[in-house]
C-alpha atoms as a PDB file:
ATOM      1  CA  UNK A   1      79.755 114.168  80.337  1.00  0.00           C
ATOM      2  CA  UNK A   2      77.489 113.900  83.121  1.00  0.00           C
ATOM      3  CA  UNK A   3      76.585 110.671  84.765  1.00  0.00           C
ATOM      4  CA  UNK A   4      73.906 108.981  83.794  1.00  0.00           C
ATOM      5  CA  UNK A   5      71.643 106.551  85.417  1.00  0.00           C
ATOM      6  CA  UNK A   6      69.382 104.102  84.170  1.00  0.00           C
ATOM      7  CA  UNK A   7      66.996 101.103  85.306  1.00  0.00           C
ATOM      8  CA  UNK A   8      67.207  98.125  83.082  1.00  0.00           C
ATOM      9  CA  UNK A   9      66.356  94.204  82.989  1.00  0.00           C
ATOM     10  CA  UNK A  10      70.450  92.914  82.762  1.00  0.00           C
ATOM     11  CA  UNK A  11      70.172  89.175  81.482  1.00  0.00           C
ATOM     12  CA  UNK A  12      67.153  88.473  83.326  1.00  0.00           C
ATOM     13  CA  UNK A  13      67.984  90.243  86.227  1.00  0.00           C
ATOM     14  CA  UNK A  14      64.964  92.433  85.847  1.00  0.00           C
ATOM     15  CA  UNK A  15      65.717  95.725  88.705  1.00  0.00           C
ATOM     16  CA  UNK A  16      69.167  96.830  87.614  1.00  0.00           C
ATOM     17  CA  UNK A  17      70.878  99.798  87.399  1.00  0.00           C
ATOM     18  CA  UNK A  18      73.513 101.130  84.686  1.00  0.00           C
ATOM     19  CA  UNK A  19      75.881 104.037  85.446  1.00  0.00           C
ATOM     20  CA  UNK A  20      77.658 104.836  82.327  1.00  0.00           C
ATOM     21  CA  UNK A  21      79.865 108.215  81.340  1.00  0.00           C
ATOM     22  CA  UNK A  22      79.891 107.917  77.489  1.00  0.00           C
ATOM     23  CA  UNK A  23      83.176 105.811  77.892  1.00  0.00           C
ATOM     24  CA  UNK A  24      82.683 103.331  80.752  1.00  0.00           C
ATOM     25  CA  UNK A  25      79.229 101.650  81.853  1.00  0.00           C
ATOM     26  CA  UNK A  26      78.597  99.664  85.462  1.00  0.00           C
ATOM     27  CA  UNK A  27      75.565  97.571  85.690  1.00  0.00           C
ATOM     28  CA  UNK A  28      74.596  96.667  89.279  1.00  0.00           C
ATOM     29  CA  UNK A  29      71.606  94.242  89.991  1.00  0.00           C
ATOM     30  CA  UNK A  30      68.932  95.141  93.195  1.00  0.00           C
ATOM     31  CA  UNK A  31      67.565  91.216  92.714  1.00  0.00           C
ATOM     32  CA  UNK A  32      70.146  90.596  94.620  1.00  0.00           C
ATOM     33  CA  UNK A  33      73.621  91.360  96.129  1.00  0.00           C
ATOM     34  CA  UNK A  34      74.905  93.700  96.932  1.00  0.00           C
ATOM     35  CA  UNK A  35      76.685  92.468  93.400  1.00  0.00           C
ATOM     36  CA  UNK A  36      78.148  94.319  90.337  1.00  0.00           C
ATOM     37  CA  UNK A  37      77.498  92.348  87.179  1.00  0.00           C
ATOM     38  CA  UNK A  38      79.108  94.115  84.297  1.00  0.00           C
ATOM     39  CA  UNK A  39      81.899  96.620  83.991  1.00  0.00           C
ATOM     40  CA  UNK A  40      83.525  97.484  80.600  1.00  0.00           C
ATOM     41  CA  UNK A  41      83.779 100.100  77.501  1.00  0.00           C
ATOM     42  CA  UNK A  42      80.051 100.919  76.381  1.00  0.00           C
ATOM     43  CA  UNK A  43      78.627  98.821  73.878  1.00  0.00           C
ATOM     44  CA  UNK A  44      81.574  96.447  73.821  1.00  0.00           C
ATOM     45  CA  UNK A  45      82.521  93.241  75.959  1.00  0.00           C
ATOM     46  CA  UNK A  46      81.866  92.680  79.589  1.00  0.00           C
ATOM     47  CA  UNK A  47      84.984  91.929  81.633  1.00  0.00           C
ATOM     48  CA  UNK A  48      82.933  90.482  84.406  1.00  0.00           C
ATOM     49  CA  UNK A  49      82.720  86.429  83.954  1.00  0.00           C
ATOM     50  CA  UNK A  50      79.150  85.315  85.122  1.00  0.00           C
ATOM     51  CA  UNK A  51      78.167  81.509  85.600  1.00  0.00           C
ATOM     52  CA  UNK A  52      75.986  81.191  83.264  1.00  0.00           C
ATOM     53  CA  UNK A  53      73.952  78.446  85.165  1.00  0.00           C
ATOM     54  CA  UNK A  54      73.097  81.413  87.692  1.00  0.00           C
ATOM     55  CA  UNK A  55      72.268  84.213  85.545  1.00  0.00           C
ATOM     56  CA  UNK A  56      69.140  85.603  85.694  1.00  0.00           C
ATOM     57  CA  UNK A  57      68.344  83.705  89.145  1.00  0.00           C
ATOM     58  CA  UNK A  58      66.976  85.275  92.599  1.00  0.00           C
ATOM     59  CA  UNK A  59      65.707  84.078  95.767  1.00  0.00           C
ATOM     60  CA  UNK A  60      66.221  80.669  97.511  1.00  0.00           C
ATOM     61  CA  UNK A  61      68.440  79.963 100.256  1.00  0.00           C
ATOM     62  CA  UNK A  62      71.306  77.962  98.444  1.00  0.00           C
ATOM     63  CA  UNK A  63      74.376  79.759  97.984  1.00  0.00           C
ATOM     64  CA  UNK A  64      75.225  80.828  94.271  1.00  0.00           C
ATOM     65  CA  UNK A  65      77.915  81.500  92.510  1.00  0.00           C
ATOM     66  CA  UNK A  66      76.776  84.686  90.436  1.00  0.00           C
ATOM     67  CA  UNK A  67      79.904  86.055  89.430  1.00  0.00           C
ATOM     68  CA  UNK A  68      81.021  89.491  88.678  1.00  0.00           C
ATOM     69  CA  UNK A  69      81.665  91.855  91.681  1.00  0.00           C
ATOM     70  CA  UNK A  70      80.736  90.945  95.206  1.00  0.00           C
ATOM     71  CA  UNK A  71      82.183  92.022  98.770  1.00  0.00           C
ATOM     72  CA  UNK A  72      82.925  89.370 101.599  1.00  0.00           C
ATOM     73  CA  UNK A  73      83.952  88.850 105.169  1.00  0.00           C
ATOM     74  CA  UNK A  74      87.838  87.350 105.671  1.00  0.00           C
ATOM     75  CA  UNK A  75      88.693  84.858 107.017  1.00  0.00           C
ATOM     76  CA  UNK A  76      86.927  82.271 105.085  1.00  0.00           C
ATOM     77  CA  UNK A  77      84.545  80.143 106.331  1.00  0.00           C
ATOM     78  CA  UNK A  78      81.876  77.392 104.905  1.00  0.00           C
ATOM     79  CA  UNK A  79      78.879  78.373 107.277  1.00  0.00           C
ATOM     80  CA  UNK A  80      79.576  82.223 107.917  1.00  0.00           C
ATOM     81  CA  UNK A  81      81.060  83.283 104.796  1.00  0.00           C
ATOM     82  CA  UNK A  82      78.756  81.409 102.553  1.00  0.00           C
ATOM     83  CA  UNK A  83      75.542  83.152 103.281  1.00  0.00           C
ATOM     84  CA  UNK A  84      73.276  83.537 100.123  1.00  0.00           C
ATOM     85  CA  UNK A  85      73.211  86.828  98.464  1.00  0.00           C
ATOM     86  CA  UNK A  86      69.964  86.094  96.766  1.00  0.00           C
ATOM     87  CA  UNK A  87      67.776  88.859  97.947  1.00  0.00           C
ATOM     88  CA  UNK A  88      66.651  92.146  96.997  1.00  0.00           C
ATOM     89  CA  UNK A  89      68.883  94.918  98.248  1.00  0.00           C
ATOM     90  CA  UNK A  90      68.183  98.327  98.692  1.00  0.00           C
ATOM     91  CA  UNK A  91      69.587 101.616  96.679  1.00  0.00           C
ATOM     92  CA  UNK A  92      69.704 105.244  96.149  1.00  0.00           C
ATOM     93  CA  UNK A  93      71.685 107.457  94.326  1.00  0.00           C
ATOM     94  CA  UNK A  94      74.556 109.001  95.452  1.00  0.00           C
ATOM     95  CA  UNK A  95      76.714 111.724  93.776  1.00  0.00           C
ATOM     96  CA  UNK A  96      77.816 110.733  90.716  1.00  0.00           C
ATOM     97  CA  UNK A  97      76.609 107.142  91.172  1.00  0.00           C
ATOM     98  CA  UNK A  98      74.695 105.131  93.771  1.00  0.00           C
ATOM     99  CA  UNK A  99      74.935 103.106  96.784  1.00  0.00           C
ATOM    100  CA  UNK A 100      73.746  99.067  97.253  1.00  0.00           C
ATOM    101  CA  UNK A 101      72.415  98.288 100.878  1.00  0.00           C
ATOM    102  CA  UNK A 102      72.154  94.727 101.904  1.00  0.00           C
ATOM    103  CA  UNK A 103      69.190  93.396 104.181  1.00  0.00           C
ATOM    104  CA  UNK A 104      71.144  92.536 107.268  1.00  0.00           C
ATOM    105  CA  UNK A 105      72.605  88.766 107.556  1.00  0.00           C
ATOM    106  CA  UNK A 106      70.848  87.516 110.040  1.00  0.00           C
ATOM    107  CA  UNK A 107      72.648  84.685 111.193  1.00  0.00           C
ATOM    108  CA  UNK A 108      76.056  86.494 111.056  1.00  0.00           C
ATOM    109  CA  UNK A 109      74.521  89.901 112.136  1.00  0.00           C
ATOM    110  CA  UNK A 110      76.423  92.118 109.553  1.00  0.00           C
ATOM    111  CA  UNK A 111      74.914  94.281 106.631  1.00  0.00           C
ATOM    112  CA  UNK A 112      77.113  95.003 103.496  1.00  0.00           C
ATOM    113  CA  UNK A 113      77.190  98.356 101.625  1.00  0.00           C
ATOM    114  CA  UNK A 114      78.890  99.128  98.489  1.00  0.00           C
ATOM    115  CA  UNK A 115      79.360 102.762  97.012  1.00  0.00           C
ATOM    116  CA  UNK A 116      79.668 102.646  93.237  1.00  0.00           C
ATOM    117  CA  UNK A 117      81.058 106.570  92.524  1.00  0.00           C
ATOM    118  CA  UNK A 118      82.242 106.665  88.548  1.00  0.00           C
ATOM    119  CA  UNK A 119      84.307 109.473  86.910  1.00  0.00           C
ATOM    120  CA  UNK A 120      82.645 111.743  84.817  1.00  0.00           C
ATOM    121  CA  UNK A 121      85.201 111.883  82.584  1.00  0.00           C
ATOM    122  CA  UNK A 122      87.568 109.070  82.925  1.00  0.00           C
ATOM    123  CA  UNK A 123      87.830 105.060  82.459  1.00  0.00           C
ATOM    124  CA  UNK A 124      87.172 105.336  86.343  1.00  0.00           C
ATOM    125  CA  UNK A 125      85.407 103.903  88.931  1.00  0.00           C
ATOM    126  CA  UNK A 126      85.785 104.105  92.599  1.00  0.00           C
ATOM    127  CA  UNK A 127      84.202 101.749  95.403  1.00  0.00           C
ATOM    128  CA  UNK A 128      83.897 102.154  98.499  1.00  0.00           C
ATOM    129  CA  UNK A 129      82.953  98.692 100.587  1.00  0.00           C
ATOM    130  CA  UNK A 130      80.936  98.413 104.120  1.00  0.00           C
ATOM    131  CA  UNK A 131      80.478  95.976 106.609  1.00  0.00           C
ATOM    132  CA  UNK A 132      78.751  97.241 109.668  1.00  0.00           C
ATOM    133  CA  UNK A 133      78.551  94.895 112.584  1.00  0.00           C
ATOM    134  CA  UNK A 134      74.582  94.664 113.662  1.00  0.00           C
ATOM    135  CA  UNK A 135      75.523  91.758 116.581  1.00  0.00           C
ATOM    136  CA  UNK A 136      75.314  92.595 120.786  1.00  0.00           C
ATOM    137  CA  UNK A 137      79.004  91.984 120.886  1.00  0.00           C
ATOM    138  CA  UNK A 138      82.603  92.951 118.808  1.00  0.00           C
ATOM    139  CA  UNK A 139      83.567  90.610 116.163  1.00  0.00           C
ATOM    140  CA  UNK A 140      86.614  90.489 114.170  1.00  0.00           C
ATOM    141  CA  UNK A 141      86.636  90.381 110.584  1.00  0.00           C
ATOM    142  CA  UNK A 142      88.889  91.533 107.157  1.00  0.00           C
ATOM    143  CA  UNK A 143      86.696  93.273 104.652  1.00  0.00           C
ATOM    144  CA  UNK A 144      87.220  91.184 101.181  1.00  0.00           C
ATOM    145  CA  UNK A 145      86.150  92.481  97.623  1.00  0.00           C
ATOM    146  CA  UNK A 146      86.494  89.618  94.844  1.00  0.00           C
ATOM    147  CA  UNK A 147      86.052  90.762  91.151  1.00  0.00           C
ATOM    148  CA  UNK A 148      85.473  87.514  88.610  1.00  0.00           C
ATOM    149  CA  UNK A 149      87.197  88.479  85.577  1.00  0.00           C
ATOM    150  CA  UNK A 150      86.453  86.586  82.398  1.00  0.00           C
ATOM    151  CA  UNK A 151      88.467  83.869  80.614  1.00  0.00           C
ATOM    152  CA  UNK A 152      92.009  84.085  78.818  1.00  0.00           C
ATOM    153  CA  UNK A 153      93.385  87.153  80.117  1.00  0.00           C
ATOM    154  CA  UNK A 154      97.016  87.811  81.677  1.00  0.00           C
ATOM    155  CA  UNK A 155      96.823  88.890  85.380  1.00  0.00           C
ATOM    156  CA  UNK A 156     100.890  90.849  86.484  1.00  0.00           C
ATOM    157  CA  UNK A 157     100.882  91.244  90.273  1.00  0.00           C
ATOM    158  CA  UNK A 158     104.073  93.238  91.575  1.00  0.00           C
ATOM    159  CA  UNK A 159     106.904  91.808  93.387  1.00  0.00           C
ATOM    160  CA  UNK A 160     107.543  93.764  96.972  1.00  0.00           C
ATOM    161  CA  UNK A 161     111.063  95.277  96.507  1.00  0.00           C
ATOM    162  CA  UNK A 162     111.089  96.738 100.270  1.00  0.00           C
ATOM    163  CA  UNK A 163     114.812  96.948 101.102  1.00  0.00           C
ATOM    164  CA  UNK A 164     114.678  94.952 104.585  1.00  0.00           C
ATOM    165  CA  UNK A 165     118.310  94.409 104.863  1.00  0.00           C
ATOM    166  CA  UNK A 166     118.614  91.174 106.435  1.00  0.00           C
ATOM    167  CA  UNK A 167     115.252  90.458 107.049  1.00  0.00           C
ATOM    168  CA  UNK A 168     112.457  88.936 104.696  1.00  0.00           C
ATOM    169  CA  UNK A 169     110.581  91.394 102.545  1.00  0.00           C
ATOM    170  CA  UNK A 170     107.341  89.603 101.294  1.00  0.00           C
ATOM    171  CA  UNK A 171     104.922  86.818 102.220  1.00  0.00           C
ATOM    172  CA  UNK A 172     103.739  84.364  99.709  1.00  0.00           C
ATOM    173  CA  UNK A 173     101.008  82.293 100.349  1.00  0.00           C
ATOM    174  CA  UNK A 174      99.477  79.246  98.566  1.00  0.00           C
ATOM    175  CA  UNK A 175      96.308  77.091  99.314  1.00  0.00           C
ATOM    176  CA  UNK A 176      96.499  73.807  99.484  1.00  0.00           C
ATOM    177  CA  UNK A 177      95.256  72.505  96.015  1.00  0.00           C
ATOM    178  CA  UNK A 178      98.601  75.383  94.568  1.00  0.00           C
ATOM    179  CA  UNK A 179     101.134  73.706  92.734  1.00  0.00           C
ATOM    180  CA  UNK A 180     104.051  75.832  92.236  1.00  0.00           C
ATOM    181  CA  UNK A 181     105.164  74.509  89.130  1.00  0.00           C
ATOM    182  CA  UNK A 182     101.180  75.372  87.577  1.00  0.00           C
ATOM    183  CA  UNK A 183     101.725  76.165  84.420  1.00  0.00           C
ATOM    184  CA  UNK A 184      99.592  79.212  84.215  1.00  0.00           C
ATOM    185  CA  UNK A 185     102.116  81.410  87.005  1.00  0.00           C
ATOM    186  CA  UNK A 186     105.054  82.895  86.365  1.00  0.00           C
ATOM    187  CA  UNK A 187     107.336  83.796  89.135  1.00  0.00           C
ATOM    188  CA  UNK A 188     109.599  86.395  87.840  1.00  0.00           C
ATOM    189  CA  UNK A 189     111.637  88.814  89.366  1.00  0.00           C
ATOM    190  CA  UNK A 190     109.935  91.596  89.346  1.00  0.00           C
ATOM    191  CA  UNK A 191     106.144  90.627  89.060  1.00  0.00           C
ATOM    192  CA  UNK A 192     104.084  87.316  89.427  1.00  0.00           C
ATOM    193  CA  UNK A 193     101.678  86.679  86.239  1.00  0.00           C
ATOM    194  CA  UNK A 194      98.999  84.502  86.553  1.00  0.00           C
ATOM    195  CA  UNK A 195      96.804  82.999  83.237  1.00  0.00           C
ATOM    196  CA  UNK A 196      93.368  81.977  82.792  1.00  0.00           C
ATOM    197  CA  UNK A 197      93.284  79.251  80.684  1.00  0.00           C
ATOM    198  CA  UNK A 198      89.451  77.500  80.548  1.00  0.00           C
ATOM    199  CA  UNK A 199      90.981  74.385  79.282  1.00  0.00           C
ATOM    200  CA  UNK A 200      92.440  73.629  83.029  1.00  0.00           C
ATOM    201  CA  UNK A 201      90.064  73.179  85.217  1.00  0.00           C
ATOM    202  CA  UNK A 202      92.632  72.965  88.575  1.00  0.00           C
ATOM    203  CA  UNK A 203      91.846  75.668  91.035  1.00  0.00           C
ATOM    204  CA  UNK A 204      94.824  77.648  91.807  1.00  0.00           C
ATOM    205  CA  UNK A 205      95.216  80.563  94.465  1.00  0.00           C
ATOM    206  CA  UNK A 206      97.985  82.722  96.295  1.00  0.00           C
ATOM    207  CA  UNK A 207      98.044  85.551  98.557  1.00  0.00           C
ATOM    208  CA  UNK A 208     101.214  87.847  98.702  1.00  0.00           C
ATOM    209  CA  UNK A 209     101.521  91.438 100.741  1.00  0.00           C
ATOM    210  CA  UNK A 210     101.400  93.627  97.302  1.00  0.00           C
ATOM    211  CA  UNK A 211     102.895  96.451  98.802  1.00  0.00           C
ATOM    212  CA  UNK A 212     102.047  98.727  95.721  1.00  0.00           C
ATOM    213  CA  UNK A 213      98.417  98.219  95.914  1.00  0.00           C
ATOM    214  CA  UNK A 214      97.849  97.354  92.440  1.00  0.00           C
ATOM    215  CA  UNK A 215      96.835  94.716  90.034  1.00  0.00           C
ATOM    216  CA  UNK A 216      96.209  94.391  86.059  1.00  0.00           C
ATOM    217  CA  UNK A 217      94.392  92.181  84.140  1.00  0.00           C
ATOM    218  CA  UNK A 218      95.281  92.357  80.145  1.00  0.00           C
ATOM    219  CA  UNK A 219      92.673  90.645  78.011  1.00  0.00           C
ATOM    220  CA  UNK A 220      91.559  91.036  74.496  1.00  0.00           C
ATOM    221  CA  UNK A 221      93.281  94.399  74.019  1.00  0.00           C
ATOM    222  CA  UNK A 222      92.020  96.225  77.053  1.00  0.00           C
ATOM    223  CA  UNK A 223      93.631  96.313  80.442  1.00  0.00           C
ATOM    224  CA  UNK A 224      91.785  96.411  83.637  1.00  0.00           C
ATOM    225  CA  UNK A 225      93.658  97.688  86.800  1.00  0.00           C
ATOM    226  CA  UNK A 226      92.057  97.545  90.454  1.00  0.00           C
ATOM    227  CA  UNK A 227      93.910  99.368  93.182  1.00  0.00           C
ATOM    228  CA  UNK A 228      93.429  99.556  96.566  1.00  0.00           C
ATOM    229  CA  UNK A 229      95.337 100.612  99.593  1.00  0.00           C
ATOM    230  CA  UNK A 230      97.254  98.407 101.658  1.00  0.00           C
ATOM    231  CA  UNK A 231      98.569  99.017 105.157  1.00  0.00           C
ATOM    232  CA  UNK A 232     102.236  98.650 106.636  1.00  0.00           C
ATOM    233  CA  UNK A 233     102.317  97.389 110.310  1.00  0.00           C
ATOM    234  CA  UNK A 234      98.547  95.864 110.450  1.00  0.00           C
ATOM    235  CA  UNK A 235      97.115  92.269 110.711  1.00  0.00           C
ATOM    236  CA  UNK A 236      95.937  90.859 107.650  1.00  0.00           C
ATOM    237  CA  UNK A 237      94.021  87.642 107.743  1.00  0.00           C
ATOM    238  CA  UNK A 238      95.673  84.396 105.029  1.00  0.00           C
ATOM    239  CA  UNK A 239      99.555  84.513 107.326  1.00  0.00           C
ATOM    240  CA  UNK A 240      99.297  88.031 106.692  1.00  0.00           C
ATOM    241  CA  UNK A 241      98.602  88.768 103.213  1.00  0.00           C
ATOM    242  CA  UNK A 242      96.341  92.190 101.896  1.00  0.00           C
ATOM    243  CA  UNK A 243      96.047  90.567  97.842  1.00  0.00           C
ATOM    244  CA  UNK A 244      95.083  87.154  96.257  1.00  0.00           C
ATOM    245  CA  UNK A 245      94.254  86.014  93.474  1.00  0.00           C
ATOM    246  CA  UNK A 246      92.167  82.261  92.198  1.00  0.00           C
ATOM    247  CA  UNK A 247      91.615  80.643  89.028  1.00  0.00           C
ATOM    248  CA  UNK A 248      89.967  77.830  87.258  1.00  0.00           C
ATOM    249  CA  UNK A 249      89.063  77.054  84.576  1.00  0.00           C
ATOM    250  CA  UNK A 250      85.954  79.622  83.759  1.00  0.00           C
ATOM    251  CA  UNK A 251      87.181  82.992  85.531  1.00  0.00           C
ATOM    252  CA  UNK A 252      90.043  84.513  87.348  1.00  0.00           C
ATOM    253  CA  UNK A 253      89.705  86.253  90.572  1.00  0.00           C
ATOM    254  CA  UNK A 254      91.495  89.552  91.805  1.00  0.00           C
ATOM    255  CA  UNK A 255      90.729  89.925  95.463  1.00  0.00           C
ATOM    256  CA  UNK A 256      91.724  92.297  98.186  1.00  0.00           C
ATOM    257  CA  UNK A 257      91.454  92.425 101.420  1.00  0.00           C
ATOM    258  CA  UNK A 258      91.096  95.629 104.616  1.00  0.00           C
ATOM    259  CA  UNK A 259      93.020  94.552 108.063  1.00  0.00           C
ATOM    260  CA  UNK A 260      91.542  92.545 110.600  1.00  0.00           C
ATOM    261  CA  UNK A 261      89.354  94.977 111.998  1.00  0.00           C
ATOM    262  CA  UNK A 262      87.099  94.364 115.887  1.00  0.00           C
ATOM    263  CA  UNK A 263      83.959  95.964 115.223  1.00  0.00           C
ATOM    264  CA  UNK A 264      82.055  97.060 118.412  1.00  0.00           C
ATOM    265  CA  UNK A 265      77.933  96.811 117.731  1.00  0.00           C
ATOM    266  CA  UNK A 266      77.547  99.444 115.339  1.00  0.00           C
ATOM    267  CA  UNK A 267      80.865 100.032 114.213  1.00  0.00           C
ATOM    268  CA  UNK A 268      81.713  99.960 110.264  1.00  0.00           C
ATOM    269  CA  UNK A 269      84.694  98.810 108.717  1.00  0.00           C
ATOM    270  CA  UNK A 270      85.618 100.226 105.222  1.00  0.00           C
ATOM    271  CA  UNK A 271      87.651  99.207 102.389  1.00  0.00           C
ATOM    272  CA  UNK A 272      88.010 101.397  99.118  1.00  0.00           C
ATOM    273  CA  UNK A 273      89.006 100.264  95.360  1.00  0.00           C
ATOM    274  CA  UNK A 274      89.346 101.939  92.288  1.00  0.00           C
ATOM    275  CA  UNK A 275      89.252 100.680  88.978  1.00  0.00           C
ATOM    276  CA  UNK A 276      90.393 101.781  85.821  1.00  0.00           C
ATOM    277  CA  UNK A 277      89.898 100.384  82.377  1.00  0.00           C
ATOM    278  CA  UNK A 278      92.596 101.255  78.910  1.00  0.00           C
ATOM    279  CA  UNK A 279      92.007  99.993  75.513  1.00  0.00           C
ATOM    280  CA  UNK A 280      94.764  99.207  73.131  1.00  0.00           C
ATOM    281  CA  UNK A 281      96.870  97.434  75.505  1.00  0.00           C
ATOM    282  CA  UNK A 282      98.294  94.206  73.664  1.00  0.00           C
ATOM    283  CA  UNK A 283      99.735  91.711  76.281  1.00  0.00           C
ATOM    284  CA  UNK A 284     100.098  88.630  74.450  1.00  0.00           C
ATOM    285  CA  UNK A 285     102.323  86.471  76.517  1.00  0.00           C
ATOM    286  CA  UNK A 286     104.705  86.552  79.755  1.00  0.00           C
ATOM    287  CA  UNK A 287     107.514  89.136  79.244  1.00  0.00           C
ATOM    288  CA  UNK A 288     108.572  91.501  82.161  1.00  0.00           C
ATOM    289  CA  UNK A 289     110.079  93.784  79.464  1.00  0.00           C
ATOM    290  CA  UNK A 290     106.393  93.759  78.393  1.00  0.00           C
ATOM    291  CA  UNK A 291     105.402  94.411  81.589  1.00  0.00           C
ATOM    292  CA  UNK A 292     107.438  97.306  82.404  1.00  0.00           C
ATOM    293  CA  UNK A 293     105.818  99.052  79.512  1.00  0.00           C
ATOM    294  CA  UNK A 294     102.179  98.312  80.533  1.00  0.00           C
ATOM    295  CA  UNK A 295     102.883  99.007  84.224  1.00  0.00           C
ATOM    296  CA  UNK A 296     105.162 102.314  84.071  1.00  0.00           C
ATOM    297  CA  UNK A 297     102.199 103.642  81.408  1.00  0.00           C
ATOM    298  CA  UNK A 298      99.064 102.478  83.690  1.00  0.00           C
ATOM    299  CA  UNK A 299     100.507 101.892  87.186  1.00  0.00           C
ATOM    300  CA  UNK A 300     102.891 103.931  88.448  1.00  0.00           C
ATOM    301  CA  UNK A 301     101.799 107.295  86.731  1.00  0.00           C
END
């Protein structure tokens, strides 16, 4: 089926734009952004979480937290990394889907691009990110993509297995609200698993150096799966880690991250995903037997 592309008014977000395939839709607001605010099966459940005290809401120069898809600078900071995404942004279409264009930050001098290409096809959707660096001088910077996934759902991150002999083969980070023994991780030996449960409100976050450049997150009978591409022998901001993941107690978060990249004036650094969605996949509870299934099916193919 051919792509097809339609302006519509998404929960008050009145200049949006739908791709959808006949399997798979993507709804992207221009009111502001560059942010993605609905990805699932047509006419069936997003598996976006949005705040629901934001929705609908544009303009104003308080940071919000919308929800859904959005695309970041690494590492984190209050002042540079918390500029407002709450005005219009620019688009076109692209082949097979379109591309969002940010005004240019002005205070951090960078302007944000996202590519939103989906599979004619397929369950499939492939992003490519931007930052382009519109200052007089380099800067330094990790391109970061969060995606807020909604509530209940059973995240399985993979264990590195690199033989390193006598040497360490993984980093594993925590923030410093973690607690290890959280209830909602599992640290098993071959994957980490990671539960929302909306009756804890406790943050929670890690980082590790997922060398298979995958994720899933099982929920409600459908599996979502973001990959991306990590590097061997590169600087990654967080003590070095390319993958984390956050949750409360109204979303989970699956984030990755590009390597630290100096951007002379002008220069663009770019980080790809790809996302894939399966229905029918019925992960009810940590079990790495379970998890071999749903990961040789959908992951390593």
């Amino acid at each position: 089926m051919a792509i097809k592309i339609d302006k519509i008014n998404f929960l008050g977000w009145e200049n949006s734009i739908k791709l959808s395939n006949g399997i798979i839709d993507v709804v992207a607001t221009t009111d502001i952004g560059p942010r993605i605010v609905r990805f699932g099966f047509e006419n069936d459940v997003n598996e976006f979480n949005l705040d629901p005290k934001t929705i609908g809401l544009k303009g104003g120069d308080e940071y919000r937290y919308y929800g859904g898809h959005r695309l970041w600078h690494s590492p984190e900071d209050r002042k540079r990394t918390y500029i407002p995404d709450n005005d219009e942004v620019d688009w076109h279409e692209i082949e097979n889907g379109v591309r969002l264009i940010q005004k240019p930050e002005k205070w951090v001098n960078t302007q944000k691009q996202i590519d939103i290409i989906l599979s004619p096809d397929e369950s499939r959707v492939r992003l490519i990110h931007r930052i382009t660096n519109l200052g007089a001088w380099p800067i330094e910077l990790s391109a970061w993509t969060i995606t807020v996934l909604n509530t209940e759902g059973i995240e399985i991150i993979p264990q590195p297995n690199r033989d390193t002999d006598l040497l360490p083969n993984r980093q594993i980070v925590l923030w410093p609200y973690s607690k290890m023994n959280d209830k909602r991780v599992y640290w098993g030996e071959k994957y980490i698993a990671l539960k929302q449960d909306p009756n804890n409100r406790e943050p929670f976050k890690l980082g590790i150096n997922n060398q298979e450049g995958w994720a899933v997150y099982a929920r409600g009978g459908h599996l979502f799966v973001k990959r991306y591409y990590p590097q061997q022998d590169v600087t990654y901001p967080d003590f070095g880690v390319s993958f984390e993941t956050y949750t409360n107690d109204w979303m989970l978060e699956i984030e990755t991250l590009s390597p630290f990249t100096k951007l002379q004036p002008g220069e663009t650094v770019e980080h790809i995903e790809e996302w894939e969605l399966y229905n029918n996949v019925n992960v009810k509870d940590i079990d790495e037997g379970a998890f071999d299934e749903v990961v040789e099916k959908y992951c390593r193919k």
